[in-house]
C-alpha atoms as a PDB file:
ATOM      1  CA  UNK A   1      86.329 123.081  84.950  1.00  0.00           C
ATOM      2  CA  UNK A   2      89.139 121.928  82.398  1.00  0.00           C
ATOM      3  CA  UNK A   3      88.700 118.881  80.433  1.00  0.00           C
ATOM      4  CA  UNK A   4      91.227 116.582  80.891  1.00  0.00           C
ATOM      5  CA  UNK A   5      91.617 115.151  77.948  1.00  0.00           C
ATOM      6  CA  UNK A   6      92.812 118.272  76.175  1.00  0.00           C
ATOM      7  CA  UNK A   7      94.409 119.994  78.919  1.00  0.00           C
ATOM      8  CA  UNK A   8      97.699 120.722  79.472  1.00  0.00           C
ATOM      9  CA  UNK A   9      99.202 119.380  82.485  1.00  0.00           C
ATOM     10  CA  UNK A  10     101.366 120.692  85.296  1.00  0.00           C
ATOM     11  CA  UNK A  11     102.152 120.263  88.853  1.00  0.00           C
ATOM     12  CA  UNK A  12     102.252 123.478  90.927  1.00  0.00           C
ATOM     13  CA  UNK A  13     104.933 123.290  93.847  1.00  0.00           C
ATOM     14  CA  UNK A  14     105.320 126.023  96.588  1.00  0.00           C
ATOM     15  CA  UNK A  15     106.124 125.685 100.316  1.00  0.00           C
ATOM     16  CA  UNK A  16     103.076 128.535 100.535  1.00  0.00           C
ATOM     17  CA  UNK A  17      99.376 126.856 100.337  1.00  0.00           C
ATOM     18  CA  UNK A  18      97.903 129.667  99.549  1.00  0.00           C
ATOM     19  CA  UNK A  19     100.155 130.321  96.204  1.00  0.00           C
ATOM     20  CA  UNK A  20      99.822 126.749  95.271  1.00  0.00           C
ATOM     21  CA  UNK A  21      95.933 126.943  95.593  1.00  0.00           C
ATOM     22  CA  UNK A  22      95.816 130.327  94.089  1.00  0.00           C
ATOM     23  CA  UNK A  23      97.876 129.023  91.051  1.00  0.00           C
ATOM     24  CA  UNK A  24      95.783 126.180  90.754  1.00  0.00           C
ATOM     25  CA  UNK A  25      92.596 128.158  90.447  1.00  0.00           C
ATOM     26  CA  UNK A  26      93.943 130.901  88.070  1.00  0.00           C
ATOM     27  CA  UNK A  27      95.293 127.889  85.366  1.00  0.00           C
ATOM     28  CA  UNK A  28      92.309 125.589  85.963  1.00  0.00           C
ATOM     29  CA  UNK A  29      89.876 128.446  85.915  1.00  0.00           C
ATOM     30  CA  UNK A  30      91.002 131.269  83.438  1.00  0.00           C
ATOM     31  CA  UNK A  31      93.855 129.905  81.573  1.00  0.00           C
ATOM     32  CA  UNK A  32      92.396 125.840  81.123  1.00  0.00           C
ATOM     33  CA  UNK A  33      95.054 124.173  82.247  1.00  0.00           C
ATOM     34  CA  UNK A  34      94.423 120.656  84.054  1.00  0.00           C
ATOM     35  CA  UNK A  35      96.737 120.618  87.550  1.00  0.00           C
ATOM     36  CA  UNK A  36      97.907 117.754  89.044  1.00  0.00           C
ATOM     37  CA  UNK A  37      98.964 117.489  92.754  1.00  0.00           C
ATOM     38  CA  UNK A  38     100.713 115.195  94.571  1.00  0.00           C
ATOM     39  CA  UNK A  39     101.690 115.291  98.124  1.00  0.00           C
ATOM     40  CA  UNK A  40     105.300 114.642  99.878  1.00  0.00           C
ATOM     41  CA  UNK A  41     105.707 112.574 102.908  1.00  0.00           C
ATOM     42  CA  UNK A  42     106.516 115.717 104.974  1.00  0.00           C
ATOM     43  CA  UNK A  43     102.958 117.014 104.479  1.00  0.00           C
ATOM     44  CA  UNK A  44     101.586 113.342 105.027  1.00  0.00           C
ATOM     45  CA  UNK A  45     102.882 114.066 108.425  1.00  0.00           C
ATOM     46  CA  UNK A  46     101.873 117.473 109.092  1.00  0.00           C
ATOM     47  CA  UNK A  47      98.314 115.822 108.262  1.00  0.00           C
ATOM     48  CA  UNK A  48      98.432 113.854 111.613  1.00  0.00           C
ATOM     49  CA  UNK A  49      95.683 114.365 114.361  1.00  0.00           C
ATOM     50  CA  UNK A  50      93.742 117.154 112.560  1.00  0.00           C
ATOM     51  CA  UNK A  51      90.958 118.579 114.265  1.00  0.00           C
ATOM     52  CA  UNK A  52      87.589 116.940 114.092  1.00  0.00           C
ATOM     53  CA  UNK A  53      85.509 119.953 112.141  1.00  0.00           C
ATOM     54  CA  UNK A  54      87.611 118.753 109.287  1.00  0.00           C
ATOM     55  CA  UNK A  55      86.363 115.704 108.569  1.00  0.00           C
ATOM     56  CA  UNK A  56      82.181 117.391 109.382  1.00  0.00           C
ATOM     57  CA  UNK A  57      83.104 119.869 107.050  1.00  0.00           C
ATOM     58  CA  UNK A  58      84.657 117.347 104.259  1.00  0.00           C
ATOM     59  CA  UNK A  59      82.294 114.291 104.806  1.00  0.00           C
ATOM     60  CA  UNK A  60      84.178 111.848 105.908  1.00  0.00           C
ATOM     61  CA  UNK A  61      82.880 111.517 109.188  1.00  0.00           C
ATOM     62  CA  UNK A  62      79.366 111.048 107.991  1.00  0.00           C
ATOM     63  CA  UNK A  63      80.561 108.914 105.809  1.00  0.00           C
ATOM     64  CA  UNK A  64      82.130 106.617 108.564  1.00  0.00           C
ATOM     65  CA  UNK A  65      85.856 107.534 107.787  1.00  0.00           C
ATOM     66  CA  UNK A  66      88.076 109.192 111.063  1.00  0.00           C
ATOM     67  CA  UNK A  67      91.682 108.896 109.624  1.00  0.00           C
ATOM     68  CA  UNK A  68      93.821 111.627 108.896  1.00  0.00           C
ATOM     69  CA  UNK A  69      95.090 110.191 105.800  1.00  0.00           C
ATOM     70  CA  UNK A  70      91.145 109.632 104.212  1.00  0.00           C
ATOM     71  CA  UNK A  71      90.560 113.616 105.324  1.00  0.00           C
ATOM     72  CA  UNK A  72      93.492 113.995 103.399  1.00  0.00           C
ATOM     73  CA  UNK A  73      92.550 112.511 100.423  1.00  0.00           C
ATOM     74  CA  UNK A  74      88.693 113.863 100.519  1.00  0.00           C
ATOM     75  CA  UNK A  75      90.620 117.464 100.683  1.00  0.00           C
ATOM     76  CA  UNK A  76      92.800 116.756  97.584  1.00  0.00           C
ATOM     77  CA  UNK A  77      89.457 115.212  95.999  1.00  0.00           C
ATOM     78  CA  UNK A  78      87.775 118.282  96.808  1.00  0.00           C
ATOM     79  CA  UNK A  79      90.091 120.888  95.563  1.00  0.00           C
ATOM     80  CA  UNK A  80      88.922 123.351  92.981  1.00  0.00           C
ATOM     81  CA  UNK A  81      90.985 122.630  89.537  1.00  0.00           C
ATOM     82  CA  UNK A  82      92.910 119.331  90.687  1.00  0.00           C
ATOM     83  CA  UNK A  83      92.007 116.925  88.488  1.00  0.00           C
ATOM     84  CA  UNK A  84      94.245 114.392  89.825  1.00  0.00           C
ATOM     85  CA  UNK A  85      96.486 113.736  93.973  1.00  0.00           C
ATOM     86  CA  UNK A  86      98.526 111.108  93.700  1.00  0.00           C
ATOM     87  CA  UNK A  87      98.803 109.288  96.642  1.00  0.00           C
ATOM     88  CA  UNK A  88     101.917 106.667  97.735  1.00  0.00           C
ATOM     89  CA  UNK A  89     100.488 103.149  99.768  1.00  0.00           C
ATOM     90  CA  UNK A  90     102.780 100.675 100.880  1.00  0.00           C
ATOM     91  CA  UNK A  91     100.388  97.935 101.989  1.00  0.00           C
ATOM     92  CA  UNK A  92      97.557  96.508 101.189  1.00  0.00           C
ATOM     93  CA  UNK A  93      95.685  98.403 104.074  1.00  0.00           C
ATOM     94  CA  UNK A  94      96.109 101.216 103.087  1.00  0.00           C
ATOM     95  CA  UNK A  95      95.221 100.644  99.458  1.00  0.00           C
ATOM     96  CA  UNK A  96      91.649  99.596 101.177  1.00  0.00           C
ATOM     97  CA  UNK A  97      91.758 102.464 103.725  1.00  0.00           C
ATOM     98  CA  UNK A  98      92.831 105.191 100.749  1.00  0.00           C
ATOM     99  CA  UNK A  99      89.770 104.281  98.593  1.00  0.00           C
ATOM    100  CA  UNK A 100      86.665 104.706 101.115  1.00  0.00           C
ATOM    101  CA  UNK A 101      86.933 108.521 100.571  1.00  0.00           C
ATOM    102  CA  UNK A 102      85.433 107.745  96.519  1.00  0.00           C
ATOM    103  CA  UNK A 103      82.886 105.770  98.238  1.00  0.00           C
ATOM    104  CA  UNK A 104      81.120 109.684  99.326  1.00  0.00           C
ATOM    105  CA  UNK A 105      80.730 112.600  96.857  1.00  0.00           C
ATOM    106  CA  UNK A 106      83.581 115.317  96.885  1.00  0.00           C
ATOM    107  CA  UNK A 107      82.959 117.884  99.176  1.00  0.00           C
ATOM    108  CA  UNK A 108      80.836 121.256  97.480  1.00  0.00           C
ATOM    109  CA  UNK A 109      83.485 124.589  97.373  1.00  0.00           C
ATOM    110  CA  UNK A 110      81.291 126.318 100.140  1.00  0.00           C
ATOM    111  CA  UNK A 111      82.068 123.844 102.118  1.00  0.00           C
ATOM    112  CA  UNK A 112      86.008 122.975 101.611  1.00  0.00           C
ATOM    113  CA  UNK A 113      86.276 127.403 101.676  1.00  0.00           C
ATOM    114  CA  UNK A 114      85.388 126.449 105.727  1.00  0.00           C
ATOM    115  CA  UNK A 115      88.393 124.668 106.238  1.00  0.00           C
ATOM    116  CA  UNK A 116      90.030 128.292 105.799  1.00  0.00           C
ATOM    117  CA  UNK A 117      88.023 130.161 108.134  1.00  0.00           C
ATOM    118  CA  UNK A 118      87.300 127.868 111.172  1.00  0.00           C
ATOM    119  CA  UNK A 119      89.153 126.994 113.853  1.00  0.00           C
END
């Protein structure tokens, strides 16, 4: 893993998850370069009613959570080489809502590699 502190910084953007994840890995990994992600409002939406092994295989279910946007966030958490998703809240909900995913430990690579493979 990268530190931070001495990193350099970029944000990888691609239409194509796999290149962005890819890339990510590759700088994080070989070259030690810290990524930072952030995530548009069109893929907040294509987030909406994901299937329910998601949030088994990231933790958020056992940790009490069932919203598509805290999957969302224990995903970004959980990605190899991101050190950093930012996230846009409008109200103070969702500032509450947003945080409960920190409450429960990222989720391990073997893990977040099922989201890739199950259906």
């Amino acid at each position: 893993m990268t530190d931070v502190k001495s990193a350099i910084r970029v944000i990888v953007v691609d239409d194509h998850p796999m290149l962005r994840e890819g890339t990510q890995a590759l700088l994080s990994r070989s070259v030690g370069i810290a990524v930072i992600g952030s995530a548009t409002l069109h893929q907040a939406r294509l987030t909406h009613g994901l299937p329910d092994f998601v949030g088994r295989i990231l933790g958020t279910k056992s940790g009490g959570m069932n919203s598509d946007a805290e999957n969302a966030i224990q995903f970004s958490r959980s990605t190899p080489g991101l050190t950093s998703s930012l996230i846009g809240m409008r109200h103070k909900e969702h500032v509450q809502s947003n945080l409960k995913p920190a409450s429960i430990p990222i989720a391990p690579f073997e893990q977040w590699t099922k989201l890739f493979t199950q259906r």
